[in-house]
N, C-alpha and C. Protein backbone atom coordinates (compact mmCIF):
# COMPACT_ATOMS: atom_id res chain seq x y z
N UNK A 1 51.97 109.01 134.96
CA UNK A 1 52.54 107.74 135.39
C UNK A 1 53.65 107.93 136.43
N UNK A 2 54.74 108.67 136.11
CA UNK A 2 55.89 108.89 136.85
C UNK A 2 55.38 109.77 138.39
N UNK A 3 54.41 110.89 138.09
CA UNK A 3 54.28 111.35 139.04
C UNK A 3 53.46 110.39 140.35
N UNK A 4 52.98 109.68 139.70
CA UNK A 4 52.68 108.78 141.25
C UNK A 4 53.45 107.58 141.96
N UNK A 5 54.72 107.71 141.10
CA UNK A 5 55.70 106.36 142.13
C UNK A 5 56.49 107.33 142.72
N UNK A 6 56.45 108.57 141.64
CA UNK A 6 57.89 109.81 142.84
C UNK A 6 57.24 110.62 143.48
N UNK A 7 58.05 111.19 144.26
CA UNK A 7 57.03 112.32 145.28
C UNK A 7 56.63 113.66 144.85
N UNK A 8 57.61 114.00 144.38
CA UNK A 8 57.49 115.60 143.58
C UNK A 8 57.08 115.61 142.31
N UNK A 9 56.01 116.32 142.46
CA UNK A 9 55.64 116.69 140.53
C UNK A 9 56.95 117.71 139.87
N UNK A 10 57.41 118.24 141.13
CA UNK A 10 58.28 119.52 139.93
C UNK A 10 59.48 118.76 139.87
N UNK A 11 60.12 117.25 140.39
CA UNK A 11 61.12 116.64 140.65
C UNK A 11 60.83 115.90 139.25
N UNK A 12 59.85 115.66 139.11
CA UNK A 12 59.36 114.74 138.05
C UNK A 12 60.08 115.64 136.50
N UNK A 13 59.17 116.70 136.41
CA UNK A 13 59.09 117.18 135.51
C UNK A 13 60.81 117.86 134.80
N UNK A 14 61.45 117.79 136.47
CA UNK A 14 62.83 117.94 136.31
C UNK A 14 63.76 116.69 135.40
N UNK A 15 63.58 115.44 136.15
CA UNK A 15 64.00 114.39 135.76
C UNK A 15 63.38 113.65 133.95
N UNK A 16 62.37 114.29 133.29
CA UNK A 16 62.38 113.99 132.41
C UNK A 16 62.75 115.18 131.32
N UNK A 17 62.71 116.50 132.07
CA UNK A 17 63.72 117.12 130.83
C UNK A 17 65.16 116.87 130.97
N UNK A 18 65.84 116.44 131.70
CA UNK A 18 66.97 116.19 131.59
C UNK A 18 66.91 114.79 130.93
N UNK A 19 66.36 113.52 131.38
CA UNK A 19 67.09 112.20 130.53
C UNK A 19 65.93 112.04 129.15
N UNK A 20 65.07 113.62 129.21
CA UNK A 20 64.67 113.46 127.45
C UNK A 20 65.62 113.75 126.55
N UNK A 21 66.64 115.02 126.93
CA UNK A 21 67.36 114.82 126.01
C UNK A 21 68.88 114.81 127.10
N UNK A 22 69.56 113.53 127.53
CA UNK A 22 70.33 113.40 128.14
C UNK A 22 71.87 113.84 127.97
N UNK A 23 72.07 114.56 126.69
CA UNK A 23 73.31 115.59 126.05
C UNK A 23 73.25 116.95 126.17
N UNK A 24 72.40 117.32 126.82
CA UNK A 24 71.99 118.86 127.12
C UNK A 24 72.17 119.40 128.54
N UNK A 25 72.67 120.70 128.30
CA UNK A 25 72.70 121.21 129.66
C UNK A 25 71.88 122.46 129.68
N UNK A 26 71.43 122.72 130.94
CA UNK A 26 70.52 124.13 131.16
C UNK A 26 70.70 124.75 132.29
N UNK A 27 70.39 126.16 132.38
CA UNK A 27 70.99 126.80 133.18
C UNK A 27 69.78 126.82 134.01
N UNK A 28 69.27 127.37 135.39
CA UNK A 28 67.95 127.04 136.55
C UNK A 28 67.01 128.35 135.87
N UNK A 29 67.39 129.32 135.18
CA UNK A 29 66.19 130.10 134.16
C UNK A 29 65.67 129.45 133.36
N UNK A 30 66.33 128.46 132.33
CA UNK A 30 66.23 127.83 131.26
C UNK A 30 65.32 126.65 131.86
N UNK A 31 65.63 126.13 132.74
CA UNK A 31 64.74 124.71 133.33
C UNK A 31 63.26 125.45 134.00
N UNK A 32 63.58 126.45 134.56
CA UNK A 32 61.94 126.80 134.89
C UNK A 32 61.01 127.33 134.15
N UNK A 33 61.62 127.63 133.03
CA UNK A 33 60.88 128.01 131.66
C UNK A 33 60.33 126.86 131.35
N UNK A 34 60.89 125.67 131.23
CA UNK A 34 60.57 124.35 130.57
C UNK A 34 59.54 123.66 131.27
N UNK A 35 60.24 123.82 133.06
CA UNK A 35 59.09 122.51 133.36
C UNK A 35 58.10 123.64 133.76
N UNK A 36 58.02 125.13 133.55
CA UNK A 36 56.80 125.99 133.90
C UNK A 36 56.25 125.55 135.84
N UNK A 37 57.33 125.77 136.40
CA UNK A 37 56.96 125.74 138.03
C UNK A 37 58.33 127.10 138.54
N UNK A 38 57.61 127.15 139.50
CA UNK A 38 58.30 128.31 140.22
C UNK A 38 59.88 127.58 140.96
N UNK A 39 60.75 129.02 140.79
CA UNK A 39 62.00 129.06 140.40
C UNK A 39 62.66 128.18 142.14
N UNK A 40 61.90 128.53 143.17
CA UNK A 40 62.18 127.85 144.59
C UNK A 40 62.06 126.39 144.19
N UNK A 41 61.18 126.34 144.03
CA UNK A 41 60.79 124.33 143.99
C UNK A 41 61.52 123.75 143.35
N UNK A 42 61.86 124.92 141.84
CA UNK A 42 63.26 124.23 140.87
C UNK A 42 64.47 124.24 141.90
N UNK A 43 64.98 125.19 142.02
CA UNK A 43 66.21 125.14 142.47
C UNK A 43 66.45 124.05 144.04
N UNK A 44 65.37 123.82 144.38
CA UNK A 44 65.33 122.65 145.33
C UNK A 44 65.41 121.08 145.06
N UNK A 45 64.92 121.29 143.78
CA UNK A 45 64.87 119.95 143.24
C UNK A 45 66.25 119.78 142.69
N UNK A 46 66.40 120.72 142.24
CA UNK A 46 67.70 120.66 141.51
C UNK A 46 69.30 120.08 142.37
N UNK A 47 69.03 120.77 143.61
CA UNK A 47 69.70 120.70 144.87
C UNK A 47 69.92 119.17 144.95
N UNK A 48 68.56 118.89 145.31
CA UNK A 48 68.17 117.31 146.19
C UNK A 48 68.81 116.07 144.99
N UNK A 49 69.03 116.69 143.55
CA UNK A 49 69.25 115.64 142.16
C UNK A 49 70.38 115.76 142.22
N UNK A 50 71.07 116.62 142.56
CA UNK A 50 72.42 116.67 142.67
C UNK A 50 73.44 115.92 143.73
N UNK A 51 72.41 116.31 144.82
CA UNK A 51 73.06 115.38 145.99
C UNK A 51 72.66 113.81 146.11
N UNK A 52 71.89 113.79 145.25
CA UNK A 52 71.63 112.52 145.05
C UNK A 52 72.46 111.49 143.76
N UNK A 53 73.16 112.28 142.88
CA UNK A 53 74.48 112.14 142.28
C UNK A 53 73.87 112.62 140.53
N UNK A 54 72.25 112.49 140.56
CA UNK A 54 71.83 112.56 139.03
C UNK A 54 72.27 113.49 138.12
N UNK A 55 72.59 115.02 138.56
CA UNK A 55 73.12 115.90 138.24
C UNK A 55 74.43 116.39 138.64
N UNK A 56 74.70 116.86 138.07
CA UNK A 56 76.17 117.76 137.97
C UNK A 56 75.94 119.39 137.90
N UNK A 57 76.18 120.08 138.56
CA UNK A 57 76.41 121.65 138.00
C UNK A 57 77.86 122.30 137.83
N UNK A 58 77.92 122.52 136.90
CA UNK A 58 79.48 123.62 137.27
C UNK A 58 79.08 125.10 136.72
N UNK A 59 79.85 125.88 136.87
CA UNK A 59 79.26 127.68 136.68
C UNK A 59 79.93 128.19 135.10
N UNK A 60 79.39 128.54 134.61
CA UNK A 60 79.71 129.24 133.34
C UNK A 60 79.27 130.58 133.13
N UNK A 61 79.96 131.77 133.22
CA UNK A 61 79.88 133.32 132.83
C UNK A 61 79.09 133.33 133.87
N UNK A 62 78.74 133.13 135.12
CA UNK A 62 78.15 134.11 136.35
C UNK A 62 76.67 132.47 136.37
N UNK A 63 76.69 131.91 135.64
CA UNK A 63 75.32 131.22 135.18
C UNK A 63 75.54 129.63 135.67
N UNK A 64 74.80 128.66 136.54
CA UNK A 64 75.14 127.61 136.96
C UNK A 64 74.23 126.89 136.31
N UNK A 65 75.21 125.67 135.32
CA UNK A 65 74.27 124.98 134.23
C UNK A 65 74.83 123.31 135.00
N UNK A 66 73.27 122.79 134.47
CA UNK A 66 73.16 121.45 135.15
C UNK A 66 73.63 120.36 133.64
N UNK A 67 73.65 119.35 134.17
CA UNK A 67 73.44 118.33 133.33
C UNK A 67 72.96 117.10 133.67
N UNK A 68 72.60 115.51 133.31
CA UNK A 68 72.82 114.55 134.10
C UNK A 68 74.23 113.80 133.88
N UNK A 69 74.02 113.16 134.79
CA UNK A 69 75.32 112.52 135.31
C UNK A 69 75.12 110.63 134.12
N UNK A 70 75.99 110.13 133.38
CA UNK A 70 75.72 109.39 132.80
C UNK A 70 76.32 108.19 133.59
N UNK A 71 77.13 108.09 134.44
CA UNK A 71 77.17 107.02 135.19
C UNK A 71 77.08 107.13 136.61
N UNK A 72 75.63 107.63 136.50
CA UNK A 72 75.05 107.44 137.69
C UNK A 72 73.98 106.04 137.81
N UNK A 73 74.06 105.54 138.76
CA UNK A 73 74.11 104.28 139.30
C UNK A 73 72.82 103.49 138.50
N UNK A 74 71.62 104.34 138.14
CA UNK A 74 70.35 103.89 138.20
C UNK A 74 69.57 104.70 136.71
N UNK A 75 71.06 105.53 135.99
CA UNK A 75 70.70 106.20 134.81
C UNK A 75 70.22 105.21 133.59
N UNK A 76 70.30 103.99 133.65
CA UNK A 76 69.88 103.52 132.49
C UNK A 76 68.35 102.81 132.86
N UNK A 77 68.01 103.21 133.78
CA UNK A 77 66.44 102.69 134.01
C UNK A 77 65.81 103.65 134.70
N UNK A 78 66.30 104.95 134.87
CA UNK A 78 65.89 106.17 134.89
C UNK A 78 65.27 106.41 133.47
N UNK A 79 66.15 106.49 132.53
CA UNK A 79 66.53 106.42 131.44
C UNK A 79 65.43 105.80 130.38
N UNK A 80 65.20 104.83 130.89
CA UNK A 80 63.76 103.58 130.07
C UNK A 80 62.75 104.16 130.56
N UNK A 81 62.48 104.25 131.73
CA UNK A 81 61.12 104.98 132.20
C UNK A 81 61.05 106.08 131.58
N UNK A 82 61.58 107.40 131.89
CA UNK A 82 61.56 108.44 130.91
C UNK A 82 61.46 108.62 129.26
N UNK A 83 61.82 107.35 128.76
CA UNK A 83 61.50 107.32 127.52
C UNK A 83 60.22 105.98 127.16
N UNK A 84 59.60 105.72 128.56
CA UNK A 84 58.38 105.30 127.86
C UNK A 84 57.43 106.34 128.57
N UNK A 85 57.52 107.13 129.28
CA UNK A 85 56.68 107.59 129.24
C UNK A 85 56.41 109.33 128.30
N UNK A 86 57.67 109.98 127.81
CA UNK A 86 57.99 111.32 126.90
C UNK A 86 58.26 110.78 126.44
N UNK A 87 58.09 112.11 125.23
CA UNK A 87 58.72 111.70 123.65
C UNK A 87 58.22 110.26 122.97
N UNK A 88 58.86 110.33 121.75
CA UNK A 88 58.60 109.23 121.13
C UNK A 88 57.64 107.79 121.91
N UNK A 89 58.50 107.33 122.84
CA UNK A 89 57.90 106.17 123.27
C UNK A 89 56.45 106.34 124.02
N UNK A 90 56.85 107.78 124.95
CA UNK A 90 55.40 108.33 125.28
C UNK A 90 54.18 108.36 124.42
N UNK A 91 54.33 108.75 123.42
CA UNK A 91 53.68 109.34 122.33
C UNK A 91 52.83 107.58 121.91
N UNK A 92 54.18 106.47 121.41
CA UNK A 92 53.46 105.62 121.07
C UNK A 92 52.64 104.69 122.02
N UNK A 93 53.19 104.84 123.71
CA UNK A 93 52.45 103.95 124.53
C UNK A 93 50.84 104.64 124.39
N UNK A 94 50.92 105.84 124.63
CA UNK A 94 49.96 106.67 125.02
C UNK A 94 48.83 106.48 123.28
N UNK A 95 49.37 105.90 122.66
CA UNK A 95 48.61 106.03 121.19
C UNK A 95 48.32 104.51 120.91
N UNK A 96 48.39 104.09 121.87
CA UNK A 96 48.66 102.11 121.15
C UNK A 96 47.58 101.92 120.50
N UNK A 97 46.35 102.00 120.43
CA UNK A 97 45.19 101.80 120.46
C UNK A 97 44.97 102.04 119.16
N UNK A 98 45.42 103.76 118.56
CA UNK A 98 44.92 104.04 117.47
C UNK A 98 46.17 103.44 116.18
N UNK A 99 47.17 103.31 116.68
CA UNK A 99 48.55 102.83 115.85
C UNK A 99 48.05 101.64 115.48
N UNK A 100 46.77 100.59 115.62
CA UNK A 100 46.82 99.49 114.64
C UNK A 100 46.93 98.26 115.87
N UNK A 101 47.42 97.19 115.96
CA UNK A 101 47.52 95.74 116.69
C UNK A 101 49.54 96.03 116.81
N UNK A 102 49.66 96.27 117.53
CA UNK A 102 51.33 96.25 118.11
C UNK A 102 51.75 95.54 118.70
N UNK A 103 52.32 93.85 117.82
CA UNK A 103 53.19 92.79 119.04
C UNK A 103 54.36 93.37 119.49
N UNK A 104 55.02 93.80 118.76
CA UNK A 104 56.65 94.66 119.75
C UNK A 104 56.38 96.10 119.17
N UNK A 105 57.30 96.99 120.17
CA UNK A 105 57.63 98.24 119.51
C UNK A 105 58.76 98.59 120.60
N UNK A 106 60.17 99.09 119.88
CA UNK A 106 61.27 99.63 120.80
C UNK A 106 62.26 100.57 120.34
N UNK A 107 62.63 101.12 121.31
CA UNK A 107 63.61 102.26 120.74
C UNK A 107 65.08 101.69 120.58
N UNK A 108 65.80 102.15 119.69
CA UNK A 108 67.61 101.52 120.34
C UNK A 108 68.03 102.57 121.26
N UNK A 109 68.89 101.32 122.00
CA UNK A 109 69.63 102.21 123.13
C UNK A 109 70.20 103.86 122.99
N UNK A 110 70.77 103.62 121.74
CA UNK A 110 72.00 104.82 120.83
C UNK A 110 70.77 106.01 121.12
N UNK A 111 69.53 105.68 120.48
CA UNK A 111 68.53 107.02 119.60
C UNK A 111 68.22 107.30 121.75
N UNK A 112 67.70 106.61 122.37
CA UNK A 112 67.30 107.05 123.90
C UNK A 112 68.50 106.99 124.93
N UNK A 113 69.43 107.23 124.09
CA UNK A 113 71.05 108.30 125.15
C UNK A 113 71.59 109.47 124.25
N UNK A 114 70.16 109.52 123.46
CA UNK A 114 70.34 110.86 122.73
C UNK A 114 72.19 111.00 121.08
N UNK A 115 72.50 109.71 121.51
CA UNK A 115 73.79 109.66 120.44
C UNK A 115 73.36 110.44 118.68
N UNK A 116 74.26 110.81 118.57
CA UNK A 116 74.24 110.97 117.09
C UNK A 116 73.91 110.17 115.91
N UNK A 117 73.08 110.47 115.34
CA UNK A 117 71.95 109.71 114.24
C UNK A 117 73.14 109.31 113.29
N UNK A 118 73.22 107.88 112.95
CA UNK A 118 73.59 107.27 111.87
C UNK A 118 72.93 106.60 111.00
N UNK A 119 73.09 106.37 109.61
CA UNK A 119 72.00 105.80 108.88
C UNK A 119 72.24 104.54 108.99
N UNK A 120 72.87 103.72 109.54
CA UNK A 120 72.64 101.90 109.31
C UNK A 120 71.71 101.66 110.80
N UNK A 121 71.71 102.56 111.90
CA UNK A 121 70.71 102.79 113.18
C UNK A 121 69.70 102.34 112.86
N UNK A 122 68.66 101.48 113.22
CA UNK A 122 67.44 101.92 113.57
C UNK A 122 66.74 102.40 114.41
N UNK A 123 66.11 103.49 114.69
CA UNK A 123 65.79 103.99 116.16
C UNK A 123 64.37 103.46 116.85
N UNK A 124 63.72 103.01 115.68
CA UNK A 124 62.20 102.77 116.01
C UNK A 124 62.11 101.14 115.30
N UNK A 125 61.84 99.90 116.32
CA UNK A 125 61.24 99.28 115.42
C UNK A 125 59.92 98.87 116.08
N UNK A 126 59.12 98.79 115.03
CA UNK A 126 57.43 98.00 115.40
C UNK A 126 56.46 96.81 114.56
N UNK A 127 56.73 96.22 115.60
CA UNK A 127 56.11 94.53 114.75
C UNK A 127 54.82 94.87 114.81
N UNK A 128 53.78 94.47 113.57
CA UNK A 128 52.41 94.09 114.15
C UNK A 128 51.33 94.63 112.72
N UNK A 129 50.30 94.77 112.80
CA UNK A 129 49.50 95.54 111.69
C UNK A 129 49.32 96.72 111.66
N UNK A 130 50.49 98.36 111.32
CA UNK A 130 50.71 99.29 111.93
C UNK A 130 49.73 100.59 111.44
N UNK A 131 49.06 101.22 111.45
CA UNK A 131 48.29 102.63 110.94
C UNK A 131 49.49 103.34 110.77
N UNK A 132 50.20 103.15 109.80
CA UNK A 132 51.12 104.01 109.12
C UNK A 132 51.26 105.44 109.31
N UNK A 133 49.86 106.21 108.64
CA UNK A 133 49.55 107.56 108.89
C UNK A 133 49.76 107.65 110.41
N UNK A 134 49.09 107.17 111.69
CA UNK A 134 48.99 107.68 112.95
C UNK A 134 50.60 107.96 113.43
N UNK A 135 51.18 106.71 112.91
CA UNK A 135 52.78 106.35 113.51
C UNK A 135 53.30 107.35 113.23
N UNK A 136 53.20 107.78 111.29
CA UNK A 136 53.76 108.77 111.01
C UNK A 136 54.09 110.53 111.48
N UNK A 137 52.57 110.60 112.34
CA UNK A 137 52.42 111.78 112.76
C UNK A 137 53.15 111.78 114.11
N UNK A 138 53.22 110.74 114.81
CA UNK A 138 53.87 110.77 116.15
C UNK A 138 55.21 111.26 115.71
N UNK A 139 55.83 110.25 114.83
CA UNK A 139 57.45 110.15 114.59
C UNK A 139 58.04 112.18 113.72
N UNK A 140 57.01 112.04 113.23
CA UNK A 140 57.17 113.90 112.78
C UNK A 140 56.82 114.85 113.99
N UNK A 141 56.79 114.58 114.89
CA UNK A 141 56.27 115.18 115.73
C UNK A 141 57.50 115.33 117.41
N UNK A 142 58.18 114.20 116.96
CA UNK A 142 59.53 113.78 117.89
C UNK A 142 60.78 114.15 117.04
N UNK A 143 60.25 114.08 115.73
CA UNK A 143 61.67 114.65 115.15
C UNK A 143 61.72 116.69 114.69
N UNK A 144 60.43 116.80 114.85
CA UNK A 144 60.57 118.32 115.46
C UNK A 144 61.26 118.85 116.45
N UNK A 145 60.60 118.22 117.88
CA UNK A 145 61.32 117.89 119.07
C UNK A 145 62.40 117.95 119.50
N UNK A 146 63.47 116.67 118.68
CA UNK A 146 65.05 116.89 118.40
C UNK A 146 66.02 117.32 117.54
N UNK A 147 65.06 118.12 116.39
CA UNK A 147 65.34 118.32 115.23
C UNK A 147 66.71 117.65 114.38
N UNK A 148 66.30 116.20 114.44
CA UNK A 148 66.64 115.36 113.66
C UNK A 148 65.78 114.12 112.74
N UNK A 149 66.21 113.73 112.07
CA UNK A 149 65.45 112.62 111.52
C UNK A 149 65.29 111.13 112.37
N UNK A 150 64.18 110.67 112.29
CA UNK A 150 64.06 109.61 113.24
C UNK A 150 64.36 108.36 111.96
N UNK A 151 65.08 107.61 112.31
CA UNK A 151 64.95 105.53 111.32
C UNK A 151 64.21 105.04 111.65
N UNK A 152 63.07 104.68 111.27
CA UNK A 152 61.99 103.49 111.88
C UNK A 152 61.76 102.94 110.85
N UNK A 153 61.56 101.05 111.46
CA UNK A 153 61.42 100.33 110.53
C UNK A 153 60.09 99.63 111.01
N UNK A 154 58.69 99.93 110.56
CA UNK A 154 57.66 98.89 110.74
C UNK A 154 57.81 97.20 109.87
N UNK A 155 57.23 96.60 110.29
CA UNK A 155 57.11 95.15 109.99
C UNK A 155 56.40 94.63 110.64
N UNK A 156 55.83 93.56 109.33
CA UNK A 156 53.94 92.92 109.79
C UNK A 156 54.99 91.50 110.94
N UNK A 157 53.91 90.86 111.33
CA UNK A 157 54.46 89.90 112.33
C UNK A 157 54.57 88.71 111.50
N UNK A 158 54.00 88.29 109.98
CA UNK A 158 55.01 87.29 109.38
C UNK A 158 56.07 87.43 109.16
N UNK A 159 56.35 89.02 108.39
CA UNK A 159 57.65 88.98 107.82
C UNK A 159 58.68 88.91 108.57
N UNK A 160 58.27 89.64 110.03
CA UNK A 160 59.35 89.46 111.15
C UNK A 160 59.41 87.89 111.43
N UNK A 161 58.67 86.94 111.82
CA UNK A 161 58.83 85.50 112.00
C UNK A 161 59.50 85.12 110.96
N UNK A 162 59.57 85.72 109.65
CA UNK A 162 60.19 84.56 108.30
C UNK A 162 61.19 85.18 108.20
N UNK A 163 61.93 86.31 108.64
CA UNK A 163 62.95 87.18 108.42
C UNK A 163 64.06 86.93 109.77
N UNK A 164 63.31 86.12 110.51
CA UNK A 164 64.12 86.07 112.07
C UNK A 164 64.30 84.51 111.74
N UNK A 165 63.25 83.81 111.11
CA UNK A 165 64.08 82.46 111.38
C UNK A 165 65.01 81.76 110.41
N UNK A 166 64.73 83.06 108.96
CA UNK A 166 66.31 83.18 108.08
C UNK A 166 67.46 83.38 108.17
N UNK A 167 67.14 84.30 109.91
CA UNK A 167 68.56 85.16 110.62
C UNK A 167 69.35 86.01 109.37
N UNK A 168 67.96 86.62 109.11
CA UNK A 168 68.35 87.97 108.05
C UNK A 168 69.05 89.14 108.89
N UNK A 169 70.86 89.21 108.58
CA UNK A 169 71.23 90.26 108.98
C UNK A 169 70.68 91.59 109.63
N UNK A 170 70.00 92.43 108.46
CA UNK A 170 68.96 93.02 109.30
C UNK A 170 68.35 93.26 110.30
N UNK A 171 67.39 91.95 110.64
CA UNK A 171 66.72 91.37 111.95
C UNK A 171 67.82 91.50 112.54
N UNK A 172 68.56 90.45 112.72
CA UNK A 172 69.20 90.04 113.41
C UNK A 172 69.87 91.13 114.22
N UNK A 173 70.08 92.11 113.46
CA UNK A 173 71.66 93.42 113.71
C UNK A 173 70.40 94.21 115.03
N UNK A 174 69.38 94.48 114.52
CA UNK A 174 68.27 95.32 115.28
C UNK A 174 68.03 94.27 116.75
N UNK A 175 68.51 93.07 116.48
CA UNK A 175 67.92 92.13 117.87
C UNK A 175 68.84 91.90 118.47
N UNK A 176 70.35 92.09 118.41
CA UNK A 176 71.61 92.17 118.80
C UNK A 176 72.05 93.29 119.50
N UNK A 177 71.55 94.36 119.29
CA UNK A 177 71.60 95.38 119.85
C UNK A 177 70.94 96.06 121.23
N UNK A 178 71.35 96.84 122.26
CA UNK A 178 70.39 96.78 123.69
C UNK A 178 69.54 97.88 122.58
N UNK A 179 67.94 97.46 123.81
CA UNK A 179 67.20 98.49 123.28
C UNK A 179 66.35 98.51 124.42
N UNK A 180 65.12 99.75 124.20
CA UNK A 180 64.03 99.63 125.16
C UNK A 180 63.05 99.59 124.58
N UNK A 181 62.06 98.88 125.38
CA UNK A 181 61.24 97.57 124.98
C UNK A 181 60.09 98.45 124.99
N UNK A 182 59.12 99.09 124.50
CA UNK A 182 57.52 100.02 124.76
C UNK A 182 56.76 99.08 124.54
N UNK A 183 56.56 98.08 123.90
CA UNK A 183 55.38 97.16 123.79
C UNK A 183 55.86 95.79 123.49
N UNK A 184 55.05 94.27 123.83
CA UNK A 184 55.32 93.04 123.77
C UNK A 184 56.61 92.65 124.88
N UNK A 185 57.10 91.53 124.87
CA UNK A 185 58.05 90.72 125.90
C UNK A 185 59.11 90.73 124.89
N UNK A 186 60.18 90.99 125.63
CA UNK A 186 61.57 90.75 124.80
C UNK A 186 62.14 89.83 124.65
N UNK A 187 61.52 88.62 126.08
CA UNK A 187 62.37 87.21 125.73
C UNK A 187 62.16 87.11 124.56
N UNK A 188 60.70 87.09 124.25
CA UNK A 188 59.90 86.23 123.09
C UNK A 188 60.56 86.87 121.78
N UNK A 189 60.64 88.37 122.00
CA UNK A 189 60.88 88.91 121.02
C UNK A 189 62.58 88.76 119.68
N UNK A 190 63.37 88.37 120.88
CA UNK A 190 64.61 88.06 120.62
C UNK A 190 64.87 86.41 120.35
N UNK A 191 63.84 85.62 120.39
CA UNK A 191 64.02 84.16 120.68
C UNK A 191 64.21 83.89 119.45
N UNK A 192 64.92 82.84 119.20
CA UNK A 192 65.29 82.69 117.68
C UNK A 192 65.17 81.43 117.61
């Protein structure tokens, strides 16, 4: 997907290991291991992300480690794209089919800027008639990944309609919150 609106595949592959996990830094050995392209094209890309403000490098023990830049201009929809198309959200766009009938499905903001897992969070929610097992294997499969535990809360599309127009805390706290949207319309989704 990404590789055909940007120009570079190895730019690509740059820009989603960095805002997959957007708290991490790597040194230009460590990134060409990852995105598996040769060490010129990295360090060019790396160049061009930098001057373009996405990255940061500063030098540590002889070793120049990158990071992204979090208020850079266009990081929070850098940011959504990269997490619908990797990881988790990847996983479920790319699976819609076998996951069951999906009216919404979204990440919270907190879990896709990589923040520290709290238990009142939800990181995953998905409205609709869900294949439990399929979901389940994605979500074990992302929390390998970050080796943390993922919160997801499925819910059929009555209980969400009778639970939203109770303005059950709950609901409500998960619809109050920014998030990114992988499946259904958010007006609709938030309309109360």
């Amino acid at each position: 997907m990404l590789i055909d609106i940007l120009i570079s595949k190895v730019r690509v592959k740059v820009i989603e290991l960095f805002l997959a996990s957007p708290n991490s830094m790597y040194h230009v050995r460590d990134i060409v291991r990852r995105v598996d392209e040769e060490i010129n094209a990295v360090r060019r890309e790396l160049a061009r992300l930098e001057k373009t403000g996405l990255l940061s490098s500063e030098w540590r023990a002889n070793r120049r480690f990158y990071s992204v830049k979090k208020d850079y201009i266009f990081f929070n929809e850098f940011l959504s794209i990269v997490n619908k198309n990797v990881g988790l959200g990847g996983g479920i766009i790319k699976n819609k089919a076998k996951l069951g009938k999906i009216k919404y499905a979204m990440l919270s903001s907190s879990f896709v800027k990589g923040k520290p897992y709290t238990q009142n969070e939800v990181d995953l929610f998905v409205v609709g008639s869900i294949v439990l097992p399929e979901l389940g294997a994605i979500i074990r499969e992302e929390e390998a990944r970050r080796d943390r535990e993922i919160n997801f809360t499925p819910m059929t599309e009555e209980e969400f309609a009778f639970r939203k127009s109770r303005r059950d805390p709950f609901v409500i706290g998960i619809l109050a919150k920014p998030r990114v949207m992988l499946v259904g319309d958010e007006e609709e989704m938030v309309k109360l």
